[in-house]
Protein backbone atom coordinates (compact mmCIF):
# COMPACT_ATOMS: atom_id res chain seq x y z
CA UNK A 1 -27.92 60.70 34.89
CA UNK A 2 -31.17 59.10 34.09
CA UNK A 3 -32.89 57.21 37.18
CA UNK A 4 -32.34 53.79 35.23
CA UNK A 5 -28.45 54.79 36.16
CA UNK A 6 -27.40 52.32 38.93
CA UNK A 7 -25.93 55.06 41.07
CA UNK A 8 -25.99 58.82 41.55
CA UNK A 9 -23.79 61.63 40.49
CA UNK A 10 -22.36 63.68 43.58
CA UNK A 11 -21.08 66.39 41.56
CA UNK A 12 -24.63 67.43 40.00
CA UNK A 13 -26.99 65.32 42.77
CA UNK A 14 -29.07 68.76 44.01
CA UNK A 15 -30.04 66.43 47.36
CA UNK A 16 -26.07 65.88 47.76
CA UNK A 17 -25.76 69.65 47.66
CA UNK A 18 -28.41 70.67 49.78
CA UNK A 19 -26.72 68.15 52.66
CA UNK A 20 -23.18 69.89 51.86
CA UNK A 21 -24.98 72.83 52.30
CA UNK A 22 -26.71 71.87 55.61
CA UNK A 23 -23.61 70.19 56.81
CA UNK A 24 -21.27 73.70 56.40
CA UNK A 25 -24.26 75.55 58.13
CA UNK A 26 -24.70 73.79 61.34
CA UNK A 27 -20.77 73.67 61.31
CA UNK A 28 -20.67 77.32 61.05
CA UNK A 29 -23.03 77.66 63.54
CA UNK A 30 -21.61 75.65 66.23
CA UNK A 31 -18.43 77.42 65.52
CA UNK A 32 -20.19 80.78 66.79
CA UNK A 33 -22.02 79.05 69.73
CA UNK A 34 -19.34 76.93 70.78
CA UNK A 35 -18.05 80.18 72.95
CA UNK A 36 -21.74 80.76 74.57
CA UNK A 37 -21.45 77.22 76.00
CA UNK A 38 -24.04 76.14 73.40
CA UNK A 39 -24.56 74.03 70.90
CA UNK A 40 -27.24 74.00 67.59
CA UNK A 41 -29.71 72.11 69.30
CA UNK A 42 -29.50 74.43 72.05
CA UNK A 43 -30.18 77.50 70.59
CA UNK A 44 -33.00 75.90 68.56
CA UNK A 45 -34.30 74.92 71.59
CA UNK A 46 -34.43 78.68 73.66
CA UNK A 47 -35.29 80.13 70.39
CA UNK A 48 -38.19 78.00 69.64
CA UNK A 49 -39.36 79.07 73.22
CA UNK A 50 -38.92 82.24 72.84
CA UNK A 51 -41.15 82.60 69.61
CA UNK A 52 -43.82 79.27 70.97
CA UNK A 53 -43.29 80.02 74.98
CA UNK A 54 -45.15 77.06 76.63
CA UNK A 55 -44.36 74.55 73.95
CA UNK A 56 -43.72 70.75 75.32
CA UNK A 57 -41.30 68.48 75.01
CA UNK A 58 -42.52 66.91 71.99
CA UNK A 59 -43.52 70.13 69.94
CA UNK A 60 -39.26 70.96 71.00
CA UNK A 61 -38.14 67.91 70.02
CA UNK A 62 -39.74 68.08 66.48
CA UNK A 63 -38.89 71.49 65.80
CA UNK A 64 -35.09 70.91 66.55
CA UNK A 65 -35.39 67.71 64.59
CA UNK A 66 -34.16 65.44 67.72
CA UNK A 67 -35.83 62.94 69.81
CA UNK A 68 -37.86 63.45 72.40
CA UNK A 69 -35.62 61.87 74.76
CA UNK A 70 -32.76 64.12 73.51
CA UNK A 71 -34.52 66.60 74.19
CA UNK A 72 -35.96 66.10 77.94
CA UNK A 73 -32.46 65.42 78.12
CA UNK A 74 -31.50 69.48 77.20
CA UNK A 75 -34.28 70.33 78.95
CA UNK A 76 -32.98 68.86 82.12
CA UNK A 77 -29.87 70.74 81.85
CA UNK A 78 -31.24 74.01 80.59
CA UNK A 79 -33.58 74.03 84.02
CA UNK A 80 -30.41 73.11 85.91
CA UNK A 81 -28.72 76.00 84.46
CA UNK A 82 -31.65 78.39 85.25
CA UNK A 83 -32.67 78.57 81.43
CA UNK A 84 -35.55 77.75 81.63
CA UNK A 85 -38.60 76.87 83.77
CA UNK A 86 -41.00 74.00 83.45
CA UNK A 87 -43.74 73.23 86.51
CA UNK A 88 -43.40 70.11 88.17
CA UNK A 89 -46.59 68.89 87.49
CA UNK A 90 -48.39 68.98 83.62
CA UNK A 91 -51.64 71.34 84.37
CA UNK A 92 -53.03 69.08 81.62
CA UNK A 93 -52.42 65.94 80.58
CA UNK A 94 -48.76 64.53 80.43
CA UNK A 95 -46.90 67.92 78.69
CA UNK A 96 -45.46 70.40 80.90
CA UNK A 97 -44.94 73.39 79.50
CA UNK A 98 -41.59 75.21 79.10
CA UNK A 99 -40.77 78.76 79.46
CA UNK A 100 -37.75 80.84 79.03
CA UNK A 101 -36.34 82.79 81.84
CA UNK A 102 -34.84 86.21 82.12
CA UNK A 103 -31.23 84.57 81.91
CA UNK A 104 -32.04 82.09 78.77
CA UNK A 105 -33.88 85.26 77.21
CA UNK A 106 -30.48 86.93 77.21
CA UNK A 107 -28.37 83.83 76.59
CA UNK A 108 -31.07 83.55 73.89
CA UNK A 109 -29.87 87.11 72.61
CA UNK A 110 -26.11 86.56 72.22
CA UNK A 111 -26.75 83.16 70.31
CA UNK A 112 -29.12 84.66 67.93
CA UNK A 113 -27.00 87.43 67.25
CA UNK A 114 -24.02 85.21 66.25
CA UNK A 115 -26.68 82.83 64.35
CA UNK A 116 -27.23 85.70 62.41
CA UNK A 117 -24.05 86.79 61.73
CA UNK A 118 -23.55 83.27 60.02
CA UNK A 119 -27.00 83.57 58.23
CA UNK A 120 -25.58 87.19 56.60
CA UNK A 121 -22.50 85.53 55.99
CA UNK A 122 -24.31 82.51 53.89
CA UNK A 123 -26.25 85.11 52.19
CA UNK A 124 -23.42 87.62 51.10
CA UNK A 125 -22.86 86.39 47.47
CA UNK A 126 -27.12 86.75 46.40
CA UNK A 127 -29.06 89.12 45.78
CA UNK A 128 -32.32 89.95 47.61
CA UNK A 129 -34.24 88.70 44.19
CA UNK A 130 -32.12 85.35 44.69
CA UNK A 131 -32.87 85.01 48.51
CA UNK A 132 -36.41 85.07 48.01
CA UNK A 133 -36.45 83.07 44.89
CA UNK A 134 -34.13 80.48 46.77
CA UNK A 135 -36.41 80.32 49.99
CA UNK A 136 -39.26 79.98 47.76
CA UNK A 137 -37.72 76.72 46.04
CA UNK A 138 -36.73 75.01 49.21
CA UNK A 139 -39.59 75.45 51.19
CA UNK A 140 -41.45 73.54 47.80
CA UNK A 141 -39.12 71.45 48.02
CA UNK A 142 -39.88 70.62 51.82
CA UNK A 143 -43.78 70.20 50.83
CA UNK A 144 -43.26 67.88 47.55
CA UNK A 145 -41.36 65.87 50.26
CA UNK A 146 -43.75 65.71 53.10
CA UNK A 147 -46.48 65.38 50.74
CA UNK A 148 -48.80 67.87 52.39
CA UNK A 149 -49.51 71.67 51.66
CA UNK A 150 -47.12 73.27 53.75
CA UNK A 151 -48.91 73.76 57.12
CA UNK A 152 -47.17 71.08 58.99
CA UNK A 153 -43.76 72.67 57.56
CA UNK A 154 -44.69 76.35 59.01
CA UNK A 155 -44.99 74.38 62.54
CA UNK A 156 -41.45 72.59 62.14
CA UNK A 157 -38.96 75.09 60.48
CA UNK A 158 -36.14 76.02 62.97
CA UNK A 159 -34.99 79.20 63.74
CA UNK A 160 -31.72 80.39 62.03
């Protein structure tokens, strides 16, 4: 289909695909955390603290790929639930700075061990020359579309 084509072929559109693909992965996924009480956004959340541990709101909010009010919003609730910890007062600026507790450390654990599981499972049918080949495409796929070299994306890729 040549771009002078009025419309856009589903069955051989690669951006179609990749959203299929996308779309069966966070389904997956919520399958596994649905039992831990959690949800995608929440496991993005505790394991982008885990691996940026004093990250704000806003750095949260982007790396989940939410809002920032959807996010303050999980925050909320993960602090009522004793996930995490955030002084009540910024020591600089506006940002206060989240950090996982002992009990969203080991929530943290169960979810990324069923995460995982669904990762291995996605994987099963390539080959490790085809896993690196296929990370190596998408990730230049990510900078062609955000126009940059790649930095911003090593700042923004959620966990899986």
């Amino acid at each position: 289909m040549s771009q002078d084509d009025p419309g856009i072929d589903l069955a051989t559109s690669l951006g179609y695909l990749l959203k299929e693909a996308s779309s069966a992965l966070r389904a997956a996924m919520e399958e596994v955390l649905r039992p831990l009480g959690m949800t995608v956004t929440h496991y993005s959340c505790l394991e982008l603290l885990a691996q940026r541990p004093g990250s704000s709101n806003s750095e949260l909010a982007r790396g989940a790929f939410v809002t920032r009010q959807s996010m303050n919003v999980l925050l909320q609730a993960l602090e009522r639930d004793g996930f995490v910890v955030r002084p009540a007062e910024a020591p600089v600026g506006k940002a206060l700075p989240t950090r996982l507790t002992p009990r969203g450390r080991r929530r943290l654990e169960k979810a990324s061990a069923a995460v995982r599981s669904v990762e291995v499972r996605m994987l099963s049918g390539l080959t490790d020359d085809e896993r690196a080949a296929a990370s190596r495409i998408l990730r230049s796929m990510v900078r062609s579309l955000r126009g940059g070299d790649g930095a911003e994306m090593d700042r923004t890729v959620p966990p899986t």
